[in-house]
Protein backbone atom coordinates (compact mmCIF):
# COMPACT_ATOMS: atom_id res chain seq x y z
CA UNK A 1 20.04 7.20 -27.46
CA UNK A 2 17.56 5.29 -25.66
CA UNK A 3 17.90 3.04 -22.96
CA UNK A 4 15.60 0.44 -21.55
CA UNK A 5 15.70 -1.63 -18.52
CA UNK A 6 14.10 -4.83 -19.17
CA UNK A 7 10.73 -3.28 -20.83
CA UNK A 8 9.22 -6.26 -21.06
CA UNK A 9 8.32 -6.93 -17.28
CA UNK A 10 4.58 -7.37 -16.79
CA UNK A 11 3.68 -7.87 -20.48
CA UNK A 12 1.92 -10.65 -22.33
CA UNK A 13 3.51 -12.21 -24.92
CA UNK A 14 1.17 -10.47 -27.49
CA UNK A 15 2.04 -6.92 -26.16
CA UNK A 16 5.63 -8.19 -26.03
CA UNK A 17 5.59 -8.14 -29.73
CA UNK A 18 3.83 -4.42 -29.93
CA UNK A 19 6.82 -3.30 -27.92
CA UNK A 20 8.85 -4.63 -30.07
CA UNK A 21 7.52 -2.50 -33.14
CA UNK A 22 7.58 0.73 -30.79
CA UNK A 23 11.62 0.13 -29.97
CA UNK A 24 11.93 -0.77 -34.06
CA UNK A 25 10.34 2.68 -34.90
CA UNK A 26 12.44 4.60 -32.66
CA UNK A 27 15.33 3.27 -34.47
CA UNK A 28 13.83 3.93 -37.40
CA UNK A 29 13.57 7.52 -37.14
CA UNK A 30 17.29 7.77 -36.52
CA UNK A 31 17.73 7.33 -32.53
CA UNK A 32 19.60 4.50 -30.67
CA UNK A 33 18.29 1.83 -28.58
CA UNK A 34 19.65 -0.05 -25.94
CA UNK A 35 17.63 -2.52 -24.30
CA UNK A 36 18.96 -4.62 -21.02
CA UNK A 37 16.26 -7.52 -21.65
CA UNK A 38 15.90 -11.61 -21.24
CA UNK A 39 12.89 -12.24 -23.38
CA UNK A 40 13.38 -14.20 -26.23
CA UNK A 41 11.41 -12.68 -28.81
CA UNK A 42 13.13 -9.39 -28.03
CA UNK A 43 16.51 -10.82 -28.65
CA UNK A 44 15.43 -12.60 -31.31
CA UNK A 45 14.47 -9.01 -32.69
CA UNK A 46 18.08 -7.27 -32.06
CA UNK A 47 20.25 -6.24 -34.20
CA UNK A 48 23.07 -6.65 -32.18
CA UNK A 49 23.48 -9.04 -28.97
CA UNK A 50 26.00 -8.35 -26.51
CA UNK A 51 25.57 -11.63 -24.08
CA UNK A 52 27.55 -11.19 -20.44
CA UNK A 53 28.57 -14.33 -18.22
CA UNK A 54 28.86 -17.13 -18.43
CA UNK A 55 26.96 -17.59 -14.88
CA UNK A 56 26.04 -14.85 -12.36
CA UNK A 57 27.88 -13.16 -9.18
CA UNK A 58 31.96 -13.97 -9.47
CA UNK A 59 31.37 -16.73 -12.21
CA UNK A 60 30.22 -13.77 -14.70
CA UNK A 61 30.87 -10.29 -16.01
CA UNK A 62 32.25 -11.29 -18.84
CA UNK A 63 31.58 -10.84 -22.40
CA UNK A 64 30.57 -14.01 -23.86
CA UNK A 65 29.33 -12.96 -27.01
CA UNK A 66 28.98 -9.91 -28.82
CA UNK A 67 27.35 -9.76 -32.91
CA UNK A 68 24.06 -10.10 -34.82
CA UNK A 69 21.52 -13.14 -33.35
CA UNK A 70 22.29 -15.49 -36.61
CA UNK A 71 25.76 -15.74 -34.49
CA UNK A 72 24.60 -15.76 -31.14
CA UNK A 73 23.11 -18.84 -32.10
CA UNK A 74 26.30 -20.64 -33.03
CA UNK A 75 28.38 -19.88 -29.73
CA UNK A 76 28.87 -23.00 -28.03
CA UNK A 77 29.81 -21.42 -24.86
CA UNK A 78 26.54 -18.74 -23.92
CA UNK A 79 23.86 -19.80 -21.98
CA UNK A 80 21.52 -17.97 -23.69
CA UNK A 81 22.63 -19.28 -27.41
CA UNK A 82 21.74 -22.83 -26.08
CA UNK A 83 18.53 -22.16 -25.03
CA UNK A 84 17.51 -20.39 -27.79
CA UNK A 85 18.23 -22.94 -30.01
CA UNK A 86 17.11 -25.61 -27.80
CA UNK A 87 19.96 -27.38 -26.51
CA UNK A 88 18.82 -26.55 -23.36
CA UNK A 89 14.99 -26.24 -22.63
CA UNK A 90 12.64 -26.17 -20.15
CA UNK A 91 10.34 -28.85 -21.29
CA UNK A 92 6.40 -29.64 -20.77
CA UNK A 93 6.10 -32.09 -18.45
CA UNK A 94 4.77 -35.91 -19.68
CA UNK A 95 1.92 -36.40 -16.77
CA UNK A 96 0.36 -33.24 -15.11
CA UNK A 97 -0.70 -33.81 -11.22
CA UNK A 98 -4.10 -34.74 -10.64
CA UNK A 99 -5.75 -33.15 -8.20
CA UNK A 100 -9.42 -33.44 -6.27
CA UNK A 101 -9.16 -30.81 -3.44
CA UNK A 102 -9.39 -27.18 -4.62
CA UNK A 103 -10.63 -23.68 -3.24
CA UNK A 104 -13.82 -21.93 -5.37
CA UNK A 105 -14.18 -18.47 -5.75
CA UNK A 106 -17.81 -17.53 -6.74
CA UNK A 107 -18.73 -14.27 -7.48
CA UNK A 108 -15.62 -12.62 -8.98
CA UNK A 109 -16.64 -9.28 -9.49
CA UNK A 110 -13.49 -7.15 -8.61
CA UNK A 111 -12.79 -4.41 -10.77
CA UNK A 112 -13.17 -5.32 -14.31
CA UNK A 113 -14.16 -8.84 -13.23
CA UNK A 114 -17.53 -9.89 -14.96
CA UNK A 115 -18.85 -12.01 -11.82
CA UNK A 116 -17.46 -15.39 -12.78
CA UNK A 117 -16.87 -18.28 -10.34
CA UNK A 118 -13.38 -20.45 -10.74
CA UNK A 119 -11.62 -22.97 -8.96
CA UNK A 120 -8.29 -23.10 -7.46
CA UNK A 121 -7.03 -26.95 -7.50
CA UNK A 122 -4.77 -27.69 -4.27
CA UNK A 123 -1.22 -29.35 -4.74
CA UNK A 124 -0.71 -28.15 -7.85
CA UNK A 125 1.17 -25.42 -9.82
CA UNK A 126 -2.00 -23.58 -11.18
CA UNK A 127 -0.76 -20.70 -13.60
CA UNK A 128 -3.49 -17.43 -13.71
CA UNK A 129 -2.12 -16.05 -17.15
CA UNK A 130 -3.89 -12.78 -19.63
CA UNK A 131 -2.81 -10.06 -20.93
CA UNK A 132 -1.92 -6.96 -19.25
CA UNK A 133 -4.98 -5.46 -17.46
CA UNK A 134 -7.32 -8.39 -17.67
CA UNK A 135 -7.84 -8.63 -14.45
CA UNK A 136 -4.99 -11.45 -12.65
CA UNK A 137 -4.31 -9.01 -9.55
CA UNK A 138 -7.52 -8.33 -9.32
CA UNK A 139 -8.73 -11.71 -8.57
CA UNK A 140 -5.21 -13.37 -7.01
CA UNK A 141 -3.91 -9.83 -5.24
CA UNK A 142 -7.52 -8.65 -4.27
CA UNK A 143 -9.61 -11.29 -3.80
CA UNK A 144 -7.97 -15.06 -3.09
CA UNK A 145 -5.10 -13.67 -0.77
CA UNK A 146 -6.81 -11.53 1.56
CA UNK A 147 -9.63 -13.70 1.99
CA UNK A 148 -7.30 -16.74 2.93
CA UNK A 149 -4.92 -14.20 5.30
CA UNK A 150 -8.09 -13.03 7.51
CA UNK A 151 -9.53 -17.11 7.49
CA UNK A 152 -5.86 -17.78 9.06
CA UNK A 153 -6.24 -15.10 11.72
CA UNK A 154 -4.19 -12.56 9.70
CA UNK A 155 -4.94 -9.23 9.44
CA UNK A 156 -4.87 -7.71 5.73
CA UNK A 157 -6.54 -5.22 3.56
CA UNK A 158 -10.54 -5.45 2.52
CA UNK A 159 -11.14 -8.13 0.12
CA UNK A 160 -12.74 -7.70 -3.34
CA UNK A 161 -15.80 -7.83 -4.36
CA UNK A 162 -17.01 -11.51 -4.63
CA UNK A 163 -19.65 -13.56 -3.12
CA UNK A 164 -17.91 -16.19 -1.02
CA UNK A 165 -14.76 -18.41 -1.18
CA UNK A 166 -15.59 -22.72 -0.46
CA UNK A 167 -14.09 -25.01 -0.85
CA UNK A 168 -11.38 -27.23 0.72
CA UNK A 169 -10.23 -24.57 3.65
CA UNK A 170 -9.21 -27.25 5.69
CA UNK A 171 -6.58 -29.23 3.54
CA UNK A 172 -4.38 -25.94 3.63
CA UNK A 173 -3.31 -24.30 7.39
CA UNK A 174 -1.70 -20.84 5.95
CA UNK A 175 -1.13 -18.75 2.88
CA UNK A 176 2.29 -17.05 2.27
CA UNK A 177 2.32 -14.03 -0.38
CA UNK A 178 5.55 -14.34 -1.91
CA UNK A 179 6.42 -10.87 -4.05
CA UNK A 180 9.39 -8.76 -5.07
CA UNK A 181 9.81 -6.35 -1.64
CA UNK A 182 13.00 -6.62 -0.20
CA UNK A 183 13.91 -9.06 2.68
CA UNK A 184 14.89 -6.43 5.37
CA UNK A 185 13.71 -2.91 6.13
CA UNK A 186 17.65 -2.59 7.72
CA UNK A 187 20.51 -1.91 5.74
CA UNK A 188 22.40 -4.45 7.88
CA UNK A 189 19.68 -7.30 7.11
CA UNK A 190 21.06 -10.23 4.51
CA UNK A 191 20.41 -13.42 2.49
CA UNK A 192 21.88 -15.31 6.36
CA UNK A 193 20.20 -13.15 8.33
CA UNK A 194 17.11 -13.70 6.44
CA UNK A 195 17.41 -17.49 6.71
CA UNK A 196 18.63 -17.62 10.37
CA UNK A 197 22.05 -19.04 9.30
CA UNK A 198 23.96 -16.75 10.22
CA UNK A 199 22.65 -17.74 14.42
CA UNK A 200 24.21 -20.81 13.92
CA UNK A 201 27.88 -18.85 12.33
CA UNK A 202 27.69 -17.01 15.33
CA UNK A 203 27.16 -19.24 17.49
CA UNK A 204 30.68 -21.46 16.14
CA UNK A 205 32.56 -18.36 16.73
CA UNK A 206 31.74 -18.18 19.98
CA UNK A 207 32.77 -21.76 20.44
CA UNK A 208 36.02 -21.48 19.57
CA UNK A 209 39.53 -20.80 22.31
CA UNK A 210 39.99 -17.40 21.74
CA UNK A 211 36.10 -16.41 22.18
CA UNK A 212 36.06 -18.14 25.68
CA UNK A 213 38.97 -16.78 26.62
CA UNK A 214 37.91 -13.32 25.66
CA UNK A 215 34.75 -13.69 27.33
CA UNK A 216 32.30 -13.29 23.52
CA UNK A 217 29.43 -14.80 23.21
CA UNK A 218 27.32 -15.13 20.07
CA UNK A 219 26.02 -11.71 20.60
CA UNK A 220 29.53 -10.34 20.02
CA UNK A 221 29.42 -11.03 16.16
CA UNK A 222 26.13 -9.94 15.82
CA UNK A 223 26.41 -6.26 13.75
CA UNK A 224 22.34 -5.49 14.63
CA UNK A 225 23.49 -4.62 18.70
CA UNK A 226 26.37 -3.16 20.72
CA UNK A 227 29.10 -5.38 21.91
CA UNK A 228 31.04 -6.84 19.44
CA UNK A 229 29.99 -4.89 16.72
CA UNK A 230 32.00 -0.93 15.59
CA UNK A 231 29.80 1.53 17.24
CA UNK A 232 31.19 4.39 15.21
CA UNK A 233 29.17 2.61 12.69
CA UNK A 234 27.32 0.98 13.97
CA UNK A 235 27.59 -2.12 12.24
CA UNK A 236 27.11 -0.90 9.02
CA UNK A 237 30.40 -0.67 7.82
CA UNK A 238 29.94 2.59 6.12
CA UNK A 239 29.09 6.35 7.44
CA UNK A 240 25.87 8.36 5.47
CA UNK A 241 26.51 11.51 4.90
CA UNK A 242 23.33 13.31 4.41
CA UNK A 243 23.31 16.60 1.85
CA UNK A 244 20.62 18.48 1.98
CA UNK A 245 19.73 19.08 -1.69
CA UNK A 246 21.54 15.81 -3.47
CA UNK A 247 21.94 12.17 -2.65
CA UNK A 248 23.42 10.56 0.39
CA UNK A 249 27.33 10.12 0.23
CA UNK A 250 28.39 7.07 1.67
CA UNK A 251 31.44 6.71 3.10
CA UNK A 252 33.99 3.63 4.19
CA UNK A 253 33.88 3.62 8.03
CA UNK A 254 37.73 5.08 9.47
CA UNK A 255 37.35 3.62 12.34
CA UNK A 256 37.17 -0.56 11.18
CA UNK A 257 37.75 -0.30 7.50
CA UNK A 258 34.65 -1.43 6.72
CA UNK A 259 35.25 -4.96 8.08
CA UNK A 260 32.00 -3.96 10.46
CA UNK A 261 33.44 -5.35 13.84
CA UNK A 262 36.03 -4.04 16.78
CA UNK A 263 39.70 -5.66 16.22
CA UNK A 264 39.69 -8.01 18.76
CA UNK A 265 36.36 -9.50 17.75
CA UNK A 266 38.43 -9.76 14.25
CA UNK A 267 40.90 -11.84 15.72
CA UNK A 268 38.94 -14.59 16.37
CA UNK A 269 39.23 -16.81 13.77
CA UNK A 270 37.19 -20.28 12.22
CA UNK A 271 39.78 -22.05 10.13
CA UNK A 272 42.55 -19.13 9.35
CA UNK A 273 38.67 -17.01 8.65
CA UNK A 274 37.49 -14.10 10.89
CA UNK A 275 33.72 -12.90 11.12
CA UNK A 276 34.43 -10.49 8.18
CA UNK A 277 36.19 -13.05 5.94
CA UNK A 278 33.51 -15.38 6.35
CA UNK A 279 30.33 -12.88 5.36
CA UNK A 280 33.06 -11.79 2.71
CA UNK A 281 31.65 -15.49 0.98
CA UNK A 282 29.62 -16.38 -1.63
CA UNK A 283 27.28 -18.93 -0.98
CA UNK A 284 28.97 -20.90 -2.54
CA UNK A 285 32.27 -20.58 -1.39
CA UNK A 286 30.49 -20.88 2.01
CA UNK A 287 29.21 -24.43 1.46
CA UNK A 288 32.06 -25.61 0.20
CA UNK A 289 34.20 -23.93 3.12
CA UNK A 290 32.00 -25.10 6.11
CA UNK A 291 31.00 -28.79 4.72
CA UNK A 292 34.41 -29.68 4.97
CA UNK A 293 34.22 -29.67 8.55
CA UNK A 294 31.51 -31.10 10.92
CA UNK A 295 31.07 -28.22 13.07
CA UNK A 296 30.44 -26.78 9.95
CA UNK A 297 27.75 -29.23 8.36
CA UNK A 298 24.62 -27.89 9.42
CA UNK A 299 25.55 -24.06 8.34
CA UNK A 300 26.44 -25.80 4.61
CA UNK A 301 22.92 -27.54 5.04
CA UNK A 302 21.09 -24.14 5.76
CA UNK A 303 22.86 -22.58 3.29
CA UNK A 304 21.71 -25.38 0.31
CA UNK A 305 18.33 -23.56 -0.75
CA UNK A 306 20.45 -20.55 -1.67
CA UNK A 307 21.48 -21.87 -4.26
CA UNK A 308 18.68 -24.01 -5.10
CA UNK A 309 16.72 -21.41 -6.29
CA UNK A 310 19.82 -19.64 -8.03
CA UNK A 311 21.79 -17.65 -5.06
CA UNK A 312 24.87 -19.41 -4.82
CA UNK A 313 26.54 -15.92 -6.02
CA UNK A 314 25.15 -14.02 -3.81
CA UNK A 315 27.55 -12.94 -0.84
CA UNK A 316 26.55 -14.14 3.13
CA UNK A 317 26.72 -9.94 4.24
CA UNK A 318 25.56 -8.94 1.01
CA UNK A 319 23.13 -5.95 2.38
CA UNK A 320 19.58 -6.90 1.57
CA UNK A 321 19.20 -3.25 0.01
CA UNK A 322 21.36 -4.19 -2.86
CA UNK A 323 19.38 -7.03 -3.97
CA UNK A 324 17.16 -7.02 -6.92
CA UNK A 325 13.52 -7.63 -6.80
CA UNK A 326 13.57 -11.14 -8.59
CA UNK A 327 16.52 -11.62 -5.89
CA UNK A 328 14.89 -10.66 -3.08
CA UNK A 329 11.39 -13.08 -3.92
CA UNK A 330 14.10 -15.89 -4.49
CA UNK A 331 15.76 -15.00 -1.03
CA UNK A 332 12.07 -15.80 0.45
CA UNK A 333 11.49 -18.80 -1.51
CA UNK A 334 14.59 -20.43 -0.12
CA UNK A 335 13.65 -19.41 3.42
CA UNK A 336 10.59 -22.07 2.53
CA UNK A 337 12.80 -24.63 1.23
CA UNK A 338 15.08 -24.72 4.28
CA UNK A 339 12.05 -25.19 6.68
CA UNK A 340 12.05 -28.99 7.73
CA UNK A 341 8.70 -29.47 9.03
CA UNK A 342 5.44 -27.16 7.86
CA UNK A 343 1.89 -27.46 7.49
CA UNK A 344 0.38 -27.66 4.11
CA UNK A 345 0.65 -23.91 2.84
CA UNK A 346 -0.56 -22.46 -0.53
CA UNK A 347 2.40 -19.95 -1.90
CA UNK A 348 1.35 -16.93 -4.27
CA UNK A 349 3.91 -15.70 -6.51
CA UNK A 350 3.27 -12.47 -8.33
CA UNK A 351 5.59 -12.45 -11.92
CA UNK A 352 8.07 -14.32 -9.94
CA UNK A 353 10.36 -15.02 -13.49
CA UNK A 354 10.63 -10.96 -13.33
CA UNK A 355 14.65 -10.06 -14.39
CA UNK A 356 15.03 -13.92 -14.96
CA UNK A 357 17.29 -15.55 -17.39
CA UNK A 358 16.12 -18.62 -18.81
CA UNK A 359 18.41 -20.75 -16.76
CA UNK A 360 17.51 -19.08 -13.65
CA UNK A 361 13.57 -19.62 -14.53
CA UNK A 362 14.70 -23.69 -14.97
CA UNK A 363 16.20 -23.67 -11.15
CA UNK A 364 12.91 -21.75 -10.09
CA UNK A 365 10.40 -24.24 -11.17
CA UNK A 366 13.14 -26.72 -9.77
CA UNK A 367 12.61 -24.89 -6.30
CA UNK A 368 8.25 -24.64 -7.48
CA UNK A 369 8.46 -28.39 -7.86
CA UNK A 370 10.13 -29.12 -4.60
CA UNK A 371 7.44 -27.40 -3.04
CA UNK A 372 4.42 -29.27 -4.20
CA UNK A 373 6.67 -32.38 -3.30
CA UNK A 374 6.31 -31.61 0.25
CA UNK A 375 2.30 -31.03 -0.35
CA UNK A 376 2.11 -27.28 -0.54
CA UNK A 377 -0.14 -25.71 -3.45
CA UNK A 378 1.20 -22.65 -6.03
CA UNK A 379 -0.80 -20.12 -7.47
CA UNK A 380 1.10 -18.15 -9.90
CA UNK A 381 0.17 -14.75 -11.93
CA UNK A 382 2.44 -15.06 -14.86
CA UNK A 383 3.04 -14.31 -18.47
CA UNK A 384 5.93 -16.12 -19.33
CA UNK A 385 5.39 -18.72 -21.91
CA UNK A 386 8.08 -21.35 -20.21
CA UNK A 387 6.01 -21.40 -16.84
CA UNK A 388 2.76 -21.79 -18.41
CA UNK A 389 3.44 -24.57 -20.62
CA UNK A 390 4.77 -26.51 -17.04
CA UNK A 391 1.48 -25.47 -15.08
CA UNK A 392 -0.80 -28.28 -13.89
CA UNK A 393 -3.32 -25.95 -14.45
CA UNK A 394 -4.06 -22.76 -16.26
CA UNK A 395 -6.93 -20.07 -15.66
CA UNK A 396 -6.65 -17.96 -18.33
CA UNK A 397 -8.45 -14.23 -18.36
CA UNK A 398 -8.97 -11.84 -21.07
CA UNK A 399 -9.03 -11.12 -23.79
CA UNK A 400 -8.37 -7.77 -23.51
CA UNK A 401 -7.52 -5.37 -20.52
CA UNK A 402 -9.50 -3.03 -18.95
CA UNK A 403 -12.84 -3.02 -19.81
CA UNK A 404 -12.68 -5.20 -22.41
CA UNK A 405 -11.20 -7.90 -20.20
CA UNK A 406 -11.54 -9.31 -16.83
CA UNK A 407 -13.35 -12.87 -18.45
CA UNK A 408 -12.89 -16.38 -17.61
CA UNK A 409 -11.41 -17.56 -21.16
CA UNK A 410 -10.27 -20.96 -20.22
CA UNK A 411 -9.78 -22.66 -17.46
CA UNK A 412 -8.02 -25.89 -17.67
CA UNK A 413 -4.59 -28.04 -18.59
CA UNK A 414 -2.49 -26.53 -20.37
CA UNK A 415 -3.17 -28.84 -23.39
CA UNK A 416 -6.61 -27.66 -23.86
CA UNK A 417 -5.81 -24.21 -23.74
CA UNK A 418 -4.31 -24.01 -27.76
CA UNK A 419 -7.89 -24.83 -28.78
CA UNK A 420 -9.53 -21.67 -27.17
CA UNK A 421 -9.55 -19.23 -30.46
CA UNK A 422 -10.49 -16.36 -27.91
CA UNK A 423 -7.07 -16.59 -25.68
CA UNK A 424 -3.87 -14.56 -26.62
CA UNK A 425 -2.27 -16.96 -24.23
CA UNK A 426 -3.66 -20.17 -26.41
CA UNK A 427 -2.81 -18.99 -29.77
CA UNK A 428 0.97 -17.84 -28.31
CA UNK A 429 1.94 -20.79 -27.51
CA UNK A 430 0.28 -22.53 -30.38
CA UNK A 431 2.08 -20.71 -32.81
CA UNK A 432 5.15 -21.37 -31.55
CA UNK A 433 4.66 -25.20 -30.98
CA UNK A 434 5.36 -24.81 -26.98
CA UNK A 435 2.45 -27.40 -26.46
């Protein structure tokens, strides 16, 4: 038996379907395979579908469907079934944004990169699409962002081979990387923490009667320093065990239960809630809870990019070390959202629809759009056919990998790119009518 955790991440559409053959051989030949997957043309390749929700976090885990695809199909209740037959879809947009400002790279010549210039249009959702090994990272990863980081006075790793970058430097004021690493280096850090929500929860605890009585201050229901927090511990609410020669044990903490926090930091309360209850939440549990209160208000407002970008499961103390990669990048991108005021910034996403449902890639584009609204620019390295077909603009690099690849194919709408007889990209989503 064979087991497979979403083998599709990082392939083109074209190698998607070469993968495909591969798992059908192994079964062939007499072995098993299970495949934990969201890409459409591997479902549509199963034999048997076992579909779990409806929704994520504490609105899924269960089964919703189990049986061949031909079935799937006709469930009225899954998520997936709908979009598969398109009764829900993520459709092409009618206009795509003009643009006139844009950054040029000249001289790509990075790796496998054959020396070509190409532009970068600002305000926009510009898509750089190819198949696996073409050469994408090479010219977003290696070239664009690390030139842009050191022109803002960052400091970052040497820049690719290329000539120069022009262009409109000054109608952009920083560049933000936005990738799959997790949100906090400490066990203790968290979707709040992350955001700087959970300041302002700490700071209503501290307002209310039994807080000022006892002397706490926000500091006391902070779990990162001593005070307020369980120092046997530490905050965590669990105690490592190291062994030597096999994994760490983890352990509840003895001392609070797990609930992270001394007892009489537990007794003060928000609402019949204590500290623990409260990062005990979903997010969305957590607006609803706090928005029915002014004091409240401005936490629920924080909170709103959450689930925005397809969070609202997630729980406020959830450690940040139990998050998922595409969970983690969506985590960042709703730190963005919830900033009021910012210069114009260009965001790079790296495979950002990585362990994405369809549904969740619908409230990410959502989150892409809102954005561009607010006159940022996106550069995205993708291969998924649902974000290309939205783009504003596509560079397109191929055809092959390696050596073979790492040329300008098209560069362009999205319309224009069906007609290029040289792009995988073009003739994918020709063939299946996507454009």
């Amino acid at each position: 038996m064979y087991i497979l955790d979403e083998p599709s991440i990082g392939l083109h559409p074209r190698d998607t379907g070469r993968l495909i053959k591969v798992l059908r051989r192994l079964q062939q030949i007499g072995n098993s395979v299970i495949v934990v997957e969201h890409d459409e043309e591997i479902i549509r390749a199963a034999d048997y579908v076992i579909d779990i929700g409806p929704l994520a976090g504490q609105h899924g885990g269960e089964i919703v469907f189990q049986g061949t695809h031909a079935s799937l199909v006709k469930n009225p209740t899954s998520l997936t079934a709908k979009y598969l037959t398109g009764a829900l879809q993520i459709k092409a947009p009618a206009r795509r944004r003009k643009w006139s400002d844009f950054l040029e790279i000249v001289g790509a010549r990075e790796n496998n990169l054959k020396g070509f210039d190409v532009k970068f249009p600002l305000n926009l959702l510009t898509v750089v699409t190819g198949v696996s090994g073409s050469g994408k990272s090479s010219l977003v990863r290696r070239i664009l962002y690390p030139v842009l980081a050191k022109h803002f006075g960052g400091i970052g790793e040497r820049s690719g081979d290329h000539t120069e970058v022009r262009g409109d430097l000054n109608r952009i004021s920083a560049v933000e990387f936005v990738d799959q690493n997790p949100i906090g280096k400490s066990s203790r850090s968290n979707p709040v923490t992350y955001l700087k929500v959970y300041d302002e929860i700490r700071k209503l605890f501290a307002d209310q009667q039994a807080s000022k009585i006892n002397g706490f201050t926000p500091s006391h229901f902070s779990f990162n320093i001593d005070g307020g927090r369980c120092e046997t511990c530490q905050g965590e609410g669990e105690i490592k065990v190291e062994m030597q020669f096999m994994a760490d044990i983890l352990l509840v903490c003895e001392h609070c239960g797990g609930k992270r926090f001394k007892p009489d930091v537990l007794e003060v309360t928000y609402r019949d809630k204590n500290i623990y209850d409260i990062l005990e939440l979903t997010v969305d549990e957590a607006i609803t809870f706090f928005d029915e209160k002014s004091p409240g208000k401005k936490i629920a407002r924080k909170l709103q990019p959450l689930p925005d970008v397809g969070l609202g499961y997630v729980r406020l103390g959830q450690s940040s070390s139990t998050l998922s990669g595409g969970e983690s990048q969506r985590v960042k991108l709703a730190s963005f959202l919830s900033r009021e005021k910012e210069e114009p910034t260009l965001f790079i996403f790296d495979e950002p629809t990585t362990g994405l449902h369809f549904h969740d890639i619908s409230k990410l584009l959502d989150s892409m759009h809102a954005l561009l609204s607010r006159g940022h620019s996106i550069v995205v390295i993708e291969h998924n056919p649902e974000v290309i077909k939205v783009a504003d603009w596509i560079i397109d690099l191929g055809p092959e990998g390696g050596d073979e690849g790492g040329y300008k194919l098209y560069e362009g709408t999205p319309d224009g790119i069906v007609n290029c007889e040289k792009s995988f990209t073009g003739q994918y989503l020709k063939e299946h009518r996507l454009l």
